[in-house]
Each structure stands twice: as C-alpha cells, then as structure tokens.
C-alpha atoms as a PDB file:
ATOM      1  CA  UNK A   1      -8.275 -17.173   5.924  1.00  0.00           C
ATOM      2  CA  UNK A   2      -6.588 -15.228   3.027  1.00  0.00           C
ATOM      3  CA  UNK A   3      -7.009 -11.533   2.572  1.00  0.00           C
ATOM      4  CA  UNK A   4      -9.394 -11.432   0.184  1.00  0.00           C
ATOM      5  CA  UNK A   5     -12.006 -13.886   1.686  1.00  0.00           C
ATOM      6  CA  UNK A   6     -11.191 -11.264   5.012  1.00  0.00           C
ATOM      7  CA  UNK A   7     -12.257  -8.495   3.007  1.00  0.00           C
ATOM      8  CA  UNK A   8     -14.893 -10.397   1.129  1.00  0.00           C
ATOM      9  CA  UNK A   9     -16.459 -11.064   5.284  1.00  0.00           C
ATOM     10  CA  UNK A  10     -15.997  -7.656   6.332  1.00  0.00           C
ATOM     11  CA  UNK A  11     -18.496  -6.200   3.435  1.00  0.00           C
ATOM     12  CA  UNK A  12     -20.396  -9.047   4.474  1.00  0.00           C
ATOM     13  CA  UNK A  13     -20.464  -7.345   8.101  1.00  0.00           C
ATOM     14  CA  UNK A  14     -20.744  -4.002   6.978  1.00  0.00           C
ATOM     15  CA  UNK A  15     -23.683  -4.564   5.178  1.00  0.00           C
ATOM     16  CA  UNK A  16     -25.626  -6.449   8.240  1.00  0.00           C
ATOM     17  CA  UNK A  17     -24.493  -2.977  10.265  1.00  0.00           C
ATOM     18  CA  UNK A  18     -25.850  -0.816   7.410  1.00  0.00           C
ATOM     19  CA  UNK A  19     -22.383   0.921   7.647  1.00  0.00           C
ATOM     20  CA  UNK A  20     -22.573   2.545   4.159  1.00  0.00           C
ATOM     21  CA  UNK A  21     -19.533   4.334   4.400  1.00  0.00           C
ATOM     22  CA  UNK A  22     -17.290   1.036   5.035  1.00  0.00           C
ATOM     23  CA  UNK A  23     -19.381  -0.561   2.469  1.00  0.00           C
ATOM     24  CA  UNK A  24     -19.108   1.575  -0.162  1.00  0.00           C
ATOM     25  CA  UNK A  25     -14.935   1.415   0.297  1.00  0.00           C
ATOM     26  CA  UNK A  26     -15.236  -1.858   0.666  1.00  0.00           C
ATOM     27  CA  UNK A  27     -16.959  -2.581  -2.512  1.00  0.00           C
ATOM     28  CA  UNK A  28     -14.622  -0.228  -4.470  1.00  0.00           C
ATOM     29  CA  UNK A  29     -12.104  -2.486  -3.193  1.00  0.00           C
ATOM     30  CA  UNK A  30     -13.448  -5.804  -4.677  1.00  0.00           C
ATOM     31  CA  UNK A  31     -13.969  -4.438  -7.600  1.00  0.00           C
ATOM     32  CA  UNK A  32     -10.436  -3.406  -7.843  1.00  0.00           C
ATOM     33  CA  UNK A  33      -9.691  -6.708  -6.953  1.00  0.00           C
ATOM     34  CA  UNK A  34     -11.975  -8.546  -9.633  1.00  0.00           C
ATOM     35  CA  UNK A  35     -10.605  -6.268 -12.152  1.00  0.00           C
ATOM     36  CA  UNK A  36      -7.425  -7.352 -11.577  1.00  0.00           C
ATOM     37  CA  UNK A  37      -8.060 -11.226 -11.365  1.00  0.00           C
ATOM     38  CA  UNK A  38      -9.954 -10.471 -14.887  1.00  0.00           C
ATOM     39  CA  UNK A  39      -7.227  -8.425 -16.649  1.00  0.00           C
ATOM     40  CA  UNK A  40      -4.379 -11.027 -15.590  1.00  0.00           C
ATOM     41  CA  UNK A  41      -6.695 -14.075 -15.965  1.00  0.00           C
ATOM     42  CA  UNK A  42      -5.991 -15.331 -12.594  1.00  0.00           C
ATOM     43  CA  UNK A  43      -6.920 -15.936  -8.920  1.00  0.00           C
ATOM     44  CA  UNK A  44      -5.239 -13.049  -6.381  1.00  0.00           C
ATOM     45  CA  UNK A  45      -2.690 -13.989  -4.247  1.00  0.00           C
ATOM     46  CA  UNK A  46      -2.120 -12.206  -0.674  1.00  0.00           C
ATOM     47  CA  UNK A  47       0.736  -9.963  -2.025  1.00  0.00           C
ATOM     48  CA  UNK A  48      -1.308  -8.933  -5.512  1.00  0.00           C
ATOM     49  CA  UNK A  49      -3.764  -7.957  -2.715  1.00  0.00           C
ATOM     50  CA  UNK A  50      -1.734  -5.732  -0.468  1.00  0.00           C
ATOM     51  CA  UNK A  51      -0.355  -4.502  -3.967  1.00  0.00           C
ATOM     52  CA  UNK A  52      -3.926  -3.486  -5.174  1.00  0.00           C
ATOM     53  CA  UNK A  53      -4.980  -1.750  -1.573  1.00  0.00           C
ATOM     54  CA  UNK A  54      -1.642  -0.365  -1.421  1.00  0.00           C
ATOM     55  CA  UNK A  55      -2.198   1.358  -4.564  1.00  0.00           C
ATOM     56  CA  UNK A  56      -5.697   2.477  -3.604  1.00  0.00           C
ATOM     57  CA  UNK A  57      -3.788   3.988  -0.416  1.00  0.00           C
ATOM     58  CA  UNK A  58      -1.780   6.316  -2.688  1.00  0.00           C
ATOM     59  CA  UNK A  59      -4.471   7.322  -4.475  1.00  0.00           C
ATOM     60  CA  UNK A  60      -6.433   8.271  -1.331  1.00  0.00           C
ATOM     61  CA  UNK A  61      -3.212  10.417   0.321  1.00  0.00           C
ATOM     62  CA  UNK A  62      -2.954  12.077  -3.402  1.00  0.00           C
ATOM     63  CA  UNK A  63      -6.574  13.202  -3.455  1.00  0.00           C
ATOM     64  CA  UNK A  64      -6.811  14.117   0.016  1.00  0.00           C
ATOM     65  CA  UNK A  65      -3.818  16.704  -0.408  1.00  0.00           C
ATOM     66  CA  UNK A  66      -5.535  17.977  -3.553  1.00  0.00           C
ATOM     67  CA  UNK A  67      -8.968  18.439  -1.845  1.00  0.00           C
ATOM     68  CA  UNK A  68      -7.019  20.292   0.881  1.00  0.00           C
ATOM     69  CA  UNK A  69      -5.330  22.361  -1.417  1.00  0.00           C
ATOM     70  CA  UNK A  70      -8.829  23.210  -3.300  1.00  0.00           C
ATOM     71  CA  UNK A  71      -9.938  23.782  -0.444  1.00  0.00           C
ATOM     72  CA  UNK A  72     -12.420  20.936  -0.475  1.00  0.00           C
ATOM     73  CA  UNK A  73     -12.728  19.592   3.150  1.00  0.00           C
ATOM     74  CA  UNK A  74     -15.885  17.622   2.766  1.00  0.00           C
ATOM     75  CA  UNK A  75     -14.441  15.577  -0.359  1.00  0.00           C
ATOM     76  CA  UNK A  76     -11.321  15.442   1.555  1.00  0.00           C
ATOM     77  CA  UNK A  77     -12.829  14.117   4.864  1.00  0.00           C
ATOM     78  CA  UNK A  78     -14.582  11.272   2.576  1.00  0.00           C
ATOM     79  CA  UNK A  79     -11.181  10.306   1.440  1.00  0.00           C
ATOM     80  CA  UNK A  80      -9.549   9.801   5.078  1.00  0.00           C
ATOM     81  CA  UNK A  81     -12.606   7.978   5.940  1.00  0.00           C
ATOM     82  CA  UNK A  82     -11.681   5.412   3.158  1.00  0.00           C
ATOM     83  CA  UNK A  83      -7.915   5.751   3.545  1.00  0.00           C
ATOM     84  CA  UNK A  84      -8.694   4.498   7.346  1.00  0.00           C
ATOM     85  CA  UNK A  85     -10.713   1.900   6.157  1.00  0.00           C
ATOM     86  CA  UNK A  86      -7.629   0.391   3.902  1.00  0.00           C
ATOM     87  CA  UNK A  87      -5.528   1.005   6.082  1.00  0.00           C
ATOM     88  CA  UNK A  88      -6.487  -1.783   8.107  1.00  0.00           C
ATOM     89  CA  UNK A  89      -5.773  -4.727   5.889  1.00  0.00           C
ATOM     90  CA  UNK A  90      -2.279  -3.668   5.765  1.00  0.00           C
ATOM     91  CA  UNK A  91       0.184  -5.348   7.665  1.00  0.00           C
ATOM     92  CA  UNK A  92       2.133  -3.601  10.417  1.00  0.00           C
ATOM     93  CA  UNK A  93       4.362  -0.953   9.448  1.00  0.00           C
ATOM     94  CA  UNK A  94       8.508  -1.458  10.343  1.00  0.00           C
ATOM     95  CA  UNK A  95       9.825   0.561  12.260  1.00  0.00           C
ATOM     96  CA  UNK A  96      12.567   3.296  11.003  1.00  0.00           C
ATOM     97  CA  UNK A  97      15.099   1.309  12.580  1.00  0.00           C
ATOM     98  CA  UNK A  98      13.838  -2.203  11.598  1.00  0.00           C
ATOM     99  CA  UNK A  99      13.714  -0.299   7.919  1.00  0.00           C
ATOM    100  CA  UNK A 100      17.298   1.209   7.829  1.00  0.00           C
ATOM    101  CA  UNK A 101      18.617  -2.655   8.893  1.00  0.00           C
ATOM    102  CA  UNK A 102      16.758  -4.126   5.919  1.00  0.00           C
ATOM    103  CA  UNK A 103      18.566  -1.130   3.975  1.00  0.00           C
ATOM    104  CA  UNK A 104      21.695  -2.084   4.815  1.00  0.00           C
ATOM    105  CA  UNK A 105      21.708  -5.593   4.233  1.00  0.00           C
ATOM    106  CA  UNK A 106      20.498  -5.266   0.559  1.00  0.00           C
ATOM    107  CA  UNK A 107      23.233  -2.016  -0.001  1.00  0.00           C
ATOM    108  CA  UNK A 108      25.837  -4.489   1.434  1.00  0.00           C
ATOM    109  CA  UNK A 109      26.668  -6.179  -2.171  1.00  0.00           C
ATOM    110  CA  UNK A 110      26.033  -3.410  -4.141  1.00  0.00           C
ATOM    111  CA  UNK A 111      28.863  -1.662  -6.351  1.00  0.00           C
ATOM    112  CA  UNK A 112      27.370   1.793  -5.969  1.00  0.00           C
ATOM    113  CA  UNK A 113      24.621   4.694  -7.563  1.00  0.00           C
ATOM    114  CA  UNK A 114      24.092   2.227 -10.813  1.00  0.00           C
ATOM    115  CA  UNK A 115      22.804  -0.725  -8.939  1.00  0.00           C
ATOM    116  CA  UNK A 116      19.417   1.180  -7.634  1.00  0.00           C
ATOM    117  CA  UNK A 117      17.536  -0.690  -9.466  1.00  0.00           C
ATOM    118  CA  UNK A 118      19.102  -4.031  -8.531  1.00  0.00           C
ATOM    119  CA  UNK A 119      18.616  -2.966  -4.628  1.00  0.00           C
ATOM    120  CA  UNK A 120      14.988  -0.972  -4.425  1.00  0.00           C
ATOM    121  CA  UNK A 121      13.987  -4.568  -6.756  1.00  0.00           C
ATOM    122  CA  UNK A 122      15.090  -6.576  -3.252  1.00  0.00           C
ATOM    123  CA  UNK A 123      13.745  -4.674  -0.703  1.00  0.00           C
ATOM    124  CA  UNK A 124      10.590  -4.168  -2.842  1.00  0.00           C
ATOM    125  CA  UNK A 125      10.092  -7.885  -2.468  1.00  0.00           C
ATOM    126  CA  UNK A 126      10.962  -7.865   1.192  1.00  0.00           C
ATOM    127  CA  UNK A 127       9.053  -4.563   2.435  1.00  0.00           C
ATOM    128  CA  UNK A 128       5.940  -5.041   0.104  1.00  0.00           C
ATOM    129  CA  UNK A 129       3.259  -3.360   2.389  1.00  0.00           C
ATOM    130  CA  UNK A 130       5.075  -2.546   5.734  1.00  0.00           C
ATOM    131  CA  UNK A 131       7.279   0.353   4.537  1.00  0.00           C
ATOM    132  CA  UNK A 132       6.718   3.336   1.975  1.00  0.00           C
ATOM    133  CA  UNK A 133       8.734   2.528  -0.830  1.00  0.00           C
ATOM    134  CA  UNK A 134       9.313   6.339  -1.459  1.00  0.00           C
ATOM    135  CA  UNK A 135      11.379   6.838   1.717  1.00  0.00           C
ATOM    136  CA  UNK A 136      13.396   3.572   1.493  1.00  0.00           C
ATOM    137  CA  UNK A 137      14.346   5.058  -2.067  1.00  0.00           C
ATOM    138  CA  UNK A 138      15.917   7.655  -0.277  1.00  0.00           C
ATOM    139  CA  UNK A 139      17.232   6.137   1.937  1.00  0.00           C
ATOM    140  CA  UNK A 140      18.625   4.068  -0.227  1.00  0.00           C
ATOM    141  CA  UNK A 141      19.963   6.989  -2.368  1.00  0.00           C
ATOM    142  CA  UNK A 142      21.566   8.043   0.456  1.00  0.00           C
ATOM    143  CA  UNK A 143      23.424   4.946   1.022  1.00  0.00           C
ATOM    144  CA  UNK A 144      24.225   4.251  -2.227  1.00  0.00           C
ATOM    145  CA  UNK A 145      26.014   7.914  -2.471  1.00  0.00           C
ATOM    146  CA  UNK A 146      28.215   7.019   0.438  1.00  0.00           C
ATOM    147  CA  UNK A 147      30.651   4.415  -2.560  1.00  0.00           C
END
C-alpha cells in the first residue's frame, strides 16, 4: 500500500471514530497533496509525499515557536497536536551516528567548501525524510572546512 492510499485509509478511520482533530490534519494533508498532483500535472510518488508532509512538518515547528513566543499556548498546543499527527507517516529517523557515516561517505570525493552543493544534493537524495537536512548541512559544513 503506498503512502498516500495509507493516508487516504486513515481519514477514512478517523472519520468512523469522529476524531475531528486527526481529521481535520488529515484533510489539510490531502489537500496539500491534490494540490500538488494538480500544479505538476501528475500522480504522487512516495518521496513527493514525504516531501509534501515533510514540508507541512516545518511549518508546524515554525508556528509552534511563534505561538510560544506570542505567548499563544492554545494555538500552539493545536499545532503539536497536528505536528504528532504527521509525524507518523514519516519514516524512522537515523541515528546521529548512522547520519555522520552517510556524511562521510558523500564528503569522501569532494574537493572542499565549493562542492556544498554537489554533496547536501547526494545526501538530500539519500536522507529524504529520516534526517533534518538543516543539521546534516552543518555537519557537512563542518566537514567540508576540515580541506
């Protein structure tokens, strides 16, 4: 079963359990999705998926620091509730260690600060969903300072 006829079941479920609160992320979520498959013209694959909910994950830790900050804690407790709620289609995180190996590996053929690009472009590819792509920047940083 792909990911999208998971989540497509789950709101299904949801709305036999009159869980609103699910629901209602859910449904923001498929229409994320639909918008997507209509503004490209074609059917979602697993990774434009994880792409969309990952992006819908940001969003949520963005507006939940805000809310905080405003001090907002109703709107912000709304937006965990959500956050939790995408959280679990994504796949399991890697560990630090597993994260720093993958690191590594793509640093190994690069010439130094200027190939960035070239690197975060591999690992993106290879840690789509199961890292934060803001840490392994630094950590690739880091690396790449070391030449």
């Amino acid at each position: 079963m792909s990911l999208k006829e998971q989540i497509v079941e789950d709101m299904k479920n949801a709305m036999r359990a009159k869980d609103s609160a699910r629901l209602g992320t859910i449904r923001m979520l498929t229409a994320a999705m639909k918008q997507k498959e209509v503004d490209d013209r074609k059917d979602l694959t697993d990774t434009d998926v994880l792409g969309i909910i990952e992006k819908m994950i940001k969003q949520r830790r963005d507006s939940i620091s805000q809310f905080e900050a405003g001090g907002r804690q109703d709107l912000a407790d709304q937006e965990k509730a959500e956050l939790e709620v995408l959280s679990a289609y994504m796949p399991a995180a890697l560990s630090p260690e597993e994260i720093e190996k993958e690191v590594s590996a793509a640093v190994a053929g690069a010439a130094g600060p200027q190939d960035m690009g070239k690197v975060m472009a591999v690992l993106k590819t290879r840690l789509a969903g199961r890292a934060d792509m803001s840490a392994v920047s630094g950590m690739v940083k880091n690396a790449l300072a070391k030449f």
